[in-house]
Protein backbone atom coordinates (compact mmCIF):
# COMPACT_ATOMS: atom_id res chain seq x y z
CA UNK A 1 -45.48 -166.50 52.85
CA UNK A 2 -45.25 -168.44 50.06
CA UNK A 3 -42.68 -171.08 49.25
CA UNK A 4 -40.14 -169.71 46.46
CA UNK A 5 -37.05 -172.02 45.01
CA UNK A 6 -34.32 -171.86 43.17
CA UNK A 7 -32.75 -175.34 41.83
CA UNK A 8 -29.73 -176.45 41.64
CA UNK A 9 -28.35 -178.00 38.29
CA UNK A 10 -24.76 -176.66 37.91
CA UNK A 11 -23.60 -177.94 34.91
CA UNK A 12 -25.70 -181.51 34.63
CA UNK A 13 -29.20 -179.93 33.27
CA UNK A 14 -28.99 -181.88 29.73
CA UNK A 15 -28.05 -184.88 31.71
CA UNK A 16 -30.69 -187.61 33.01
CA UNK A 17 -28.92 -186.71 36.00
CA UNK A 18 -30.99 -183.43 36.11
CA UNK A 19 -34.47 -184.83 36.25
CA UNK A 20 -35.85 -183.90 39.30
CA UNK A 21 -35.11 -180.15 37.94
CA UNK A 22 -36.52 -181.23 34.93
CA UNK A 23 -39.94 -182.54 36.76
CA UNK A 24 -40.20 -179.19 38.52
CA UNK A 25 -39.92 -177.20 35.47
CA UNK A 26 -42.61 -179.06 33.58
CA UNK A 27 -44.43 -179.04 36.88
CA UNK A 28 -46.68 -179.27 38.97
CA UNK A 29 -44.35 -178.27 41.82
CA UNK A 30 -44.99 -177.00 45.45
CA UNK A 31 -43.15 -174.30 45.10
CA UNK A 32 -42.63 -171.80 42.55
CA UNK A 33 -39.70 -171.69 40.86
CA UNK A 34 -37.84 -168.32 40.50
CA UNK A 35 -34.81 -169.96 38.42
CA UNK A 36 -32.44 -172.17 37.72
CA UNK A 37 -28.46 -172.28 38.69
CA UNK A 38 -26.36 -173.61 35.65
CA UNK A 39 -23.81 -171.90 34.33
CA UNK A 40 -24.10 -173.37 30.56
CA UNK A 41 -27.31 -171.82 30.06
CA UNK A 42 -26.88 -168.51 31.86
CA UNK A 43 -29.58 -166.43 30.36
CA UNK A 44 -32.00 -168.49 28.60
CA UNK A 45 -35.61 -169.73 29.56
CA UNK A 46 -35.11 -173.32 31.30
CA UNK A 47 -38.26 -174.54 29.77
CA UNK A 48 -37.23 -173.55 26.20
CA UNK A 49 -33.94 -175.10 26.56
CA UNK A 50 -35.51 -178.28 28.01
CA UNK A 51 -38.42 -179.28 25.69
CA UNK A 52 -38.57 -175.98 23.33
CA UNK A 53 -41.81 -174.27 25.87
CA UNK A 54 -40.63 -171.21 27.79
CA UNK A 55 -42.21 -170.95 31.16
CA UNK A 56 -40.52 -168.19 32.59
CA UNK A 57 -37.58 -169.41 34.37
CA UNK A 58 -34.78 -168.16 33.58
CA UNK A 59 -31.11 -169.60 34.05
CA UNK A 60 -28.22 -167.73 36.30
CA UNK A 61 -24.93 -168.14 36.44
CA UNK A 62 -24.53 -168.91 39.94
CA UNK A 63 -26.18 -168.34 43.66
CA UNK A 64 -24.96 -165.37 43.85
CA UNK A 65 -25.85 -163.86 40.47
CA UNK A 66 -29.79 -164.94 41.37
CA UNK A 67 -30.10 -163.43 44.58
CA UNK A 68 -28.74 -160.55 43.24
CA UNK A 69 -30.91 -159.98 40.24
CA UNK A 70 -34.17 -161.27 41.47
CA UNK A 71 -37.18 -159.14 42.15
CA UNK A 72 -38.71 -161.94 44.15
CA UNK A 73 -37.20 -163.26 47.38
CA UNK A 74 -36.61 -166.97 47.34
CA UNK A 75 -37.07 -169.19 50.64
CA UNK A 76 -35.98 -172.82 49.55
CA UNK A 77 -33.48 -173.91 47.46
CA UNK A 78 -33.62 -177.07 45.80
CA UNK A 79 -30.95 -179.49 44.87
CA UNK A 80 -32.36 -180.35 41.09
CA UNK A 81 -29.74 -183.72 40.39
CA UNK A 82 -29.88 -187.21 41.43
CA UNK A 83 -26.70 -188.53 41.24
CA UNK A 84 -25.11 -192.37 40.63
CA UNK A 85 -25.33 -193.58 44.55
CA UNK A 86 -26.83 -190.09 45.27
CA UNK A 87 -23.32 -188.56 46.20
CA UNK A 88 -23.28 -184.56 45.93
CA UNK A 89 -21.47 -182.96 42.81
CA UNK A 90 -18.29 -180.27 44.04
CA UNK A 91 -19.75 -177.77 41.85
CA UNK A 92 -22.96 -177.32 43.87
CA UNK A 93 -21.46 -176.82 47.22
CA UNK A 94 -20.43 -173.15 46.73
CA UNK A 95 -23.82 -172.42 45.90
CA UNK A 96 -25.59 -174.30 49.02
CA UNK A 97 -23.44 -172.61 51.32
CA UNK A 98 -24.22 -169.00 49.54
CA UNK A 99 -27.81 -170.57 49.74
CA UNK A 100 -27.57 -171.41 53.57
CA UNK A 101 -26.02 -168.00 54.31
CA UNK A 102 -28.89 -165.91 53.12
CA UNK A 103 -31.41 -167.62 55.26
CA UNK A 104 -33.14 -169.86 52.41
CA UNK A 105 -34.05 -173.55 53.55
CA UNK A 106 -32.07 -176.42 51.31
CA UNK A 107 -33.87 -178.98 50.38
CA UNK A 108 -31.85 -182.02 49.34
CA UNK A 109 -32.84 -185.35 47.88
CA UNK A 110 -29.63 -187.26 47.82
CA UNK A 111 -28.43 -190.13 49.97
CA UNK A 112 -25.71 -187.67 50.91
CA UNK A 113 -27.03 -185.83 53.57
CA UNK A 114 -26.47 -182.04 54.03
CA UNK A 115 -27.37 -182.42 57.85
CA UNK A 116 -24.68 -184.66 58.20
CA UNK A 117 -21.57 -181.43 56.95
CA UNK A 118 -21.40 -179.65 59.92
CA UNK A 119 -19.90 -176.68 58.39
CA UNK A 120 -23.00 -176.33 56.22
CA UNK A 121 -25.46 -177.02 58.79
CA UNK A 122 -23.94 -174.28 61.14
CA UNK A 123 -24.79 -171.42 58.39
CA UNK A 124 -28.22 -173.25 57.61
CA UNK A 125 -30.32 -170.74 59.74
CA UNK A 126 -33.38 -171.60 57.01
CA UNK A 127 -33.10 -175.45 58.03
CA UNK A 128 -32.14 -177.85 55.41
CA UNK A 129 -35.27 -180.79 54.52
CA UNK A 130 -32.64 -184.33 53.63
CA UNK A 131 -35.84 -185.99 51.90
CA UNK A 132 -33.66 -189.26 51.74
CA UNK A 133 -32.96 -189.28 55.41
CA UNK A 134 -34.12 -193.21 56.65
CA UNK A 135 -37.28 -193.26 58.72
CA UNK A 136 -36.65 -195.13 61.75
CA UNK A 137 -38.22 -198.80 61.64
CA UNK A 138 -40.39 -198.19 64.77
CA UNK A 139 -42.19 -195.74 62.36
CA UNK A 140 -42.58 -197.95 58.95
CA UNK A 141 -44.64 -200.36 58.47
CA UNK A 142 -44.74 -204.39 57.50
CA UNK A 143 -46.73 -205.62 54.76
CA UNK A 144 -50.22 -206.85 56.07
CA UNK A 145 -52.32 -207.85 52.91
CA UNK A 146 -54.71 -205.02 53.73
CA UNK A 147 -54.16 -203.76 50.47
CA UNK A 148 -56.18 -207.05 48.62
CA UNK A 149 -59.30 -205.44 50.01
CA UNK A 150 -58.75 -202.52 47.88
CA UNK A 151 -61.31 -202.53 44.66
CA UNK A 152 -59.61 -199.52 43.11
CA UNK A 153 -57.12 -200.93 40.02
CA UNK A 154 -53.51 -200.23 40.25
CA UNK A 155 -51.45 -199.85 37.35
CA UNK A 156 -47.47 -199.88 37.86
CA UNK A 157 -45.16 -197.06 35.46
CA UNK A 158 -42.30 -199.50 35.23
CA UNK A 159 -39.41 -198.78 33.18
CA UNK A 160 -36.30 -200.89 31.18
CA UNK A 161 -33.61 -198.82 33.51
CA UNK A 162 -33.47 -195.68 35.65
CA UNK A 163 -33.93 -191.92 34.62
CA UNK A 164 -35.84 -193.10 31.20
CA UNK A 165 -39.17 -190.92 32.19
CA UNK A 166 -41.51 -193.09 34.58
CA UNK A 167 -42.75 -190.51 36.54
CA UNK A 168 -43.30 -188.16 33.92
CA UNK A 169 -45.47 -190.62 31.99
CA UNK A 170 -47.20 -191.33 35.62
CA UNK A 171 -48.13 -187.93 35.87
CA UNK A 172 -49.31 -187.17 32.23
CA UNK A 173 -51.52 -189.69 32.47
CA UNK A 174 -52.61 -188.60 35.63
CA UNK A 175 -53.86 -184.92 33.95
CA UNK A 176 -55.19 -187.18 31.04
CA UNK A 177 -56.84 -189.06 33.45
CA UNK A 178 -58.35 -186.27 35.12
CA UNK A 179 -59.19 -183.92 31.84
CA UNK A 180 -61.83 -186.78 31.20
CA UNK A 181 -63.21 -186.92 34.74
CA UNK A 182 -61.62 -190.20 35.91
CA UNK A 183 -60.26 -189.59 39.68
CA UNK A 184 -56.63 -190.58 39.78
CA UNK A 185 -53.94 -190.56 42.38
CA UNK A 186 -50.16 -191.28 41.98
CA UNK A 187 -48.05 -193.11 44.47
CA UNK A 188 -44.83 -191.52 44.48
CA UNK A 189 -41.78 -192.97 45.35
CA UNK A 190 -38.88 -191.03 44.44
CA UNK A 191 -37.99 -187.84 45.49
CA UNK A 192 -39.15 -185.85 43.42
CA UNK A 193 -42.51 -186.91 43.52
CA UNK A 194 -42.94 -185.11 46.77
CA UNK A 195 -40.90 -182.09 45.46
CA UNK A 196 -44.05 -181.82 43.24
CA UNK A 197 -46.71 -181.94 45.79
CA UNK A 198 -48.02 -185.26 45.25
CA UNK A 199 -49.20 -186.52 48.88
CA UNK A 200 -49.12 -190.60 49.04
CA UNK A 201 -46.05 -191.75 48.82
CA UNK A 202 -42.74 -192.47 50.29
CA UNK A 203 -38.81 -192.47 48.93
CA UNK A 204 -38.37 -196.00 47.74
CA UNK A 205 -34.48 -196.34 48.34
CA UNK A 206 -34.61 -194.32 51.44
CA UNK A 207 -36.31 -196.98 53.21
CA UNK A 208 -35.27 -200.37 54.89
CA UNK A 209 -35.46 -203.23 52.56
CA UNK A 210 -37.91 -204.89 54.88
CA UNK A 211 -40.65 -202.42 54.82
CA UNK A 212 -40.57 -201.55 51.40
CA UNK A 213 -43.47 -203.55 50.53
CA UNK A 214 -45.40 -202.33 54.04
CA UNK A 215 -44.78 -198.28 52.91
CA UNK A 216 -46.29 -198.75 49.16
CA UNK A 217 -49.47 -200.61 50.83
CA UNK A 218 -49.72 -198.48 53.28
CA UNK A 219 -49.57 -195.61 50.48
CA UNK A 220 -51.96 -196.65 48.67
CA UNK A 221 -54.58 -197.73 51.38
CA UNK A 222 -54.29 -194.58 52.56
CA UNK A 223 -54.82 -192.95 49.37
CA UNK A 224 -57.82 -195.53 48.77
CA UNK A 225 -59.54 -194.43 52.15
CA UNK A 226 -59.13 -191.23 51.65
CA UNK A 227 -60.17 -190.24 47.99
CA UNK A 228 -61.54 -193.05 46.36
CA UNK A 229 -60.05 -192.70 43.07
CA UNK A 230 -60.97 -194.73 40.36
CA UNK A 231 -57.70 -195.16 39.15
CA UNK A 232 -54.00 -195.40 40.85
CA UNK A 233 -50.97 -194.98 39.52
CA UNK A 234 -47.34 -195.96 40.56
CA UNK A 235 -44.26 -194.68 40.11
CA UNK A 236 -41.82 -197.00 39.56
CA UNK A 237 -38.12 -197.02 40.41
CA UNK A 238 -35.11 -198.43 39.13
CA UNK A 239 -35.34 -201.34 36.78
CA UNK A 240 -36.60 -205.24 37.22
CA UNK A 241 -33.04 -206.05 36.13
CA UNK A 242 -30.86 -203.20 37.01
CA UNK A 243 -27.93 -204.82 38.74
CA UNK A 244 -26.91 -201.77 40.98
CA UNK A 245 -30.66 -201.95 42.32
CA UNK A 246 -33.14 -204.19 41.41
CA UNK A 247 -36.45 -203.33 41.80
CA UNK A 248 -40.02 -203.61 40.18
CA UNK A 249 -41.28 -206.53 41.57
CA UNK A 250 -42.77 -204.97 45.00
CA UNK A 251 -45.22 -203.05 42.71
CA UNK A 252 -46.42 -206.08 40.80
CA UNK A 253 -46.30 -208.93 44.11
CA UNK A 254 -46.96 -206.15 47.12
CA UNK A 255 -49.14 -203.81 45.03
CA UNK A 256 -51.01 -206.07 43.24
CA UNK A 257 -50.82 -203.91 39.84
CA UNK A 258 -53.66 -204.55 37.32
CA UNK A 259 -51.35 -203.61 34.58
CA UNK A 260 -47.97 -201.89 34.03
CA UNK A 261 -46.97 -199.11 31.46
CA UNK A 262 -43.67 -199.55 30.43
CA UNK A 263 -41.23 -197.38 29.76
CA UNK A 264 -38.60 -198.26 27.38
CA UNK A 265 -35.17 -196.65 26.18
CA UNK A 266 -34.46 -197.96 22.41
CA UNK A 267 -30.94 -195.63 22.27
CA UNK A 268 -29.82 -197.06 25.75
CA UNK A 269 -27.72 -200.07 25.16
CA UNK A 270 -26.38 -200.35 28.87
CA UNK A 271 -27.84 -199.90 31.71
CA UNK A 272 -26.65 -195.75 32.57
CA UNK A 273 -23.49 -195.50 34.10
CA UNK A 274 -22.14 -198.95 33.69
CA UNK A 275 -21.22 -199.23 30.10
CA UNK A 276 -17.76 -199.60 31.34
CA UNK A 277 -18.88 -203.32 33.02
CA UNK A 278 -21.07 -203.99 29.83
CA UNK A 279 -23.85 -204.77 31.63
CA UNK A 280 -26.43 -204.96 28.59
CA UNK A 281 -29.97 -204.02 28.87
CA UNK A 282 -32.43 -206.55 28.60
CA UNK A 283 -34.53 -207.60 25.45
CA UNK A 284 -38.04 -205.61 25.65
CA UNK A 285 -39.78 -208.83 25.05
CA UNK A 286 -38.39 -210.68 28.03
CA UNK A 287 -38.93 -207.67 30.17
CA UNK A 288 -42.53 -208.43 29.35
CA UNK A 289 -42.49 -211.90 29.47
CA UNK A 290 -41.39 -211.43 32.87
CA UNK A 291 -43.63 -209.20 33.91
CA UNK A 292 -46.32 -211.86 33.31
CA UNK A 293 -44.89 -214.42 34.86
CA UNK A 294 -44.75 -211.97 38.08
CA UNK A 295 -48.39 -211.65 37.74
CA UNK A 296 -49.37 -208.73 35.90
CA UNK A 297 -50.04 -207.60 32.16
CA UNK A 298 -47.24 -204.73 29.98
CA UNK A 299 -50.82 -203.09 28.50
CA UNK A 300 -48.78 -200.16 26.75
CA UNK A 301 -44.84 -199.32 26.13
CA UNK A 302 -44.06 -195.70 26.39
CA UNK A 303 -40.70 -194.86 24.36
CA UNK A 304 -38.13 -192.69 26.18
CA UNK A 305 -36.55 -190.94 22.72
CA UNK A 306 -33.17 -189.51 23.81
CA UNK A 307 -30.76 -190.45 21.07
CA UNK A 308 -33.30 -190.83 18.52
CA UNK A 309 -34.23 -188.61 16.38
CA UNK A 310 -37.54 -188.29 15.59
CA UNK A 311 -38.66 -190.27 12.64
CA UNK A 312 -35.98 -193.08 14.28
CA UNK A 313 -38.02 -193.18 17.79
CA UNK A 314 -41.70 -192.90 15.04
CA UNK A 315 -40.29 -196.05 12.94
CA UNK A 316 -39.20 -198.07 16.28
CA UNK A 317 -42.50 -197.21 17.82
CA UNK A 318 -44.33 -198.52 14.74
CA UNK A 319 -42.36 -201.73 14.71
CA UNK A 320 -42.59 -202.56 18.39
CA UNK A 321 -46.08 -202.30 18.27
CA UNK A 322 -46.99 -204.50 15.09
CA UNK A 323 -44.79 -207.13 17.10
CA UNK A 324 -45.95 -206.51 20.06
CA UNK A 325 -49.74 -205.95 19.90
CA UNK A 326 -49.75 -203.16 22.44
CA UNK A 327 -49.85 -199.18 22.25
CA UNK A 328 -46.48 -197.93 21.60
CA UNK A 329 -46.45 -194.52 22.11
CA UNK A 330 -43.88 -191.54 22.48
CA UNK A 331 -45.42 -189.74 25.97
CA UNK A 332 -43.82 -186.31 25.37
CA UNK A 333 -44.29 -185.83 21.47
CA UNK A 334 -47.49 -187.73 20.85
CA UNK A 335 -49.20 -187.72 24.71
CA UNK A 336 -50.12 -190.19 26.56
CA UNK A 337 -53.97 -190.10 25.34
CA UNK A 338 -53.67 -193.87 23.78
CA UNK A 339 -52.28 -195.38 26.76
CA UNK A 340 -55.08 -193.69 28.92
CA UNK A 341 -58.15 -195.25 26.20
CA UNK A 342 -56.16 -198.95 26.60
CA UNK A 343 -56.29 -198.23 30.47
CA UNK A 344 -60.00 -197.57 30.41
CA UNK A 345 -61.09 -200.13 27.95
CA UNK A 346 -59.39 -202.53 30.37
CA UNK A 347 -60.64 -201.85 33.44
CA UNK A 348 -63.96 -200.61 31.72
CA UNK A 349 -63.85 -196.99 33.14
């Protein structure tokens, strides 16, 4: 049978909070998606409301109201939010446990897990996947330098701060990529890569400091052996700087990135969700200053344009690149196609 979902989102779809619904909307996804819970939009198309394209799933009001006026039969349910220290939102619980009752399998990619509420597990007859659930360490790997004996380039998707679009540049570049017959795999690393079907990969903060460097070579030496790309991409996660988690580094010193594609939020003064403790984002030209001296090359800056509007995000675009000397580019309204030509004229592809 095949695999049918509806997401959760109650009430958080216009947030950043809401990307991994988001992701699965634009797609690719491995499953199909039936609809969307979130009572604000009750109704409407999910793609319209998100970037103005319907796609044919629509919004419902809650659980209940979707298993009651679907003509398809759903057999996952999705929780579509990643929350600030991955804790579950109240509203969604209602829904997971109308979810769990009618057979359908949750699939959750918070650090809270839904294995872990017995009350929820006991109705789960469907099973519930916790994608965040730690690996043991007997099963993770160390990092071995294997991955220097790999001839296919990497280039890292890094980004000023979290939720500002990393994967979803990854993964239009990946289809640009591919449109002009250039092989190209992505390493995920968050969660909802694999909720899209992407197969190397592992969930970056699900996994013990220590092997964190071992997973993403293993990842991609896997992905090497197996398909030969000619070009690999990374997701990145969090933020070089991000003071609740830094990270970056790994895919630059461990990975041995070529390049990086940065991903930049001109609106986003703070880094999200601690305005409160002023903790200021960094300068974009010291972001890329230190990506250099960690051993790679910023070949392209992709703008993430919430709060702009859009001859604001055109004019900043046009100014950081005259100062800069790199592609500046806005992925979702202008495409990713002049990040793709600096990536080939690089690495001569």
């Amino acid at each position: 049978m095949e695999k049918r979902a509806l997401i959760l989102a109650n009430g958080l779809f216009d947030s950043v909070f809401a990307k991994t619904t988001h992701g699965l909307i634009r797609g690719p996804s491995r499953y199909e998606i039936l609809g969307v819970i979130d009572p604000e939009h009750a109704g409407q198309d999910a793609g319209a409301v998100l970037d103005g394209y319907e796609r044919g799933i629509r919004f419902y009001r809650s659980m209940t109201d979707a298993l009651q006026h679907l003509s398809a039969t759903p057999t996952h349910c999705v929780v579509g939010v990643a929350t600030v220290g991955g804790v579950l939102p109240s509203a969604l619980k209602e829904d997971l446990f109308v979810a769990a009752s009618a057979g359908l399998t949750l699939v959750n990619g918070l650090h809270q897990l839904l294995s872990d509420d017995a009350e929820l597990a006991k109705v789960a007859k469907g099973g519930i996947i916790d994608l965040r659930k730690p690996r043991p360490a007997s099963e993770l790997r160390f990092w071995t330098g294997e991955i220097l004996s790999v001839p296919t380039p990497r280039i890292a998707v890094l980004g000023m701060d979290c939720a500002i679009g990393k994967r979803t540049t990854a993964m239009l570049m990946q289809k640009s990529f591919l449109e002009q017959g250039i092989a190209t795999e992505v390493i995920y690393t968050g969660q909802t890569g694999w909720l899209q079907g992407m197969k190397y990969g592992f969930i970056f903060d699900a996994t013990l400091n220590d092997f964190v460097s071992g997973e993403l070579e293993r990842a991609i030496v896997q992905c090497y052996q197996e398909t030969k790309p000619d070009v690999i991409l990374l997701e990145g996660q969090s933020a070089l700087r991000n003071p609740a988690g830094p990270a970056g580094s790994e895919f630059i010193c461990s990975a041995q990135a070529s390049g990086v594609i940065f991903q930049h939020a001109p609106a986003r003064i703070h880094f999200e969700d601690f305005e409160h403790l002023d903790c200021m984002l960094p300068p974009l030209a010291e972001e890329i200053e230190l990506i250099r001296l960690l051993g790679s090359e910023v070949w392209g800056v992709s703008l993430f344009t919430r709060g702009l509007g859009p001859a604001q995000a055109a004019k900043i675009a046009t100014e950081l690149e005259a100062k800069h000397q790199i592609p500046v580019i806005r992925s979702l309204e202008d495409g990713v196609g002049r990040l793709v030509t600096t990536i080939r004229e690089r690495l001569n592809l």
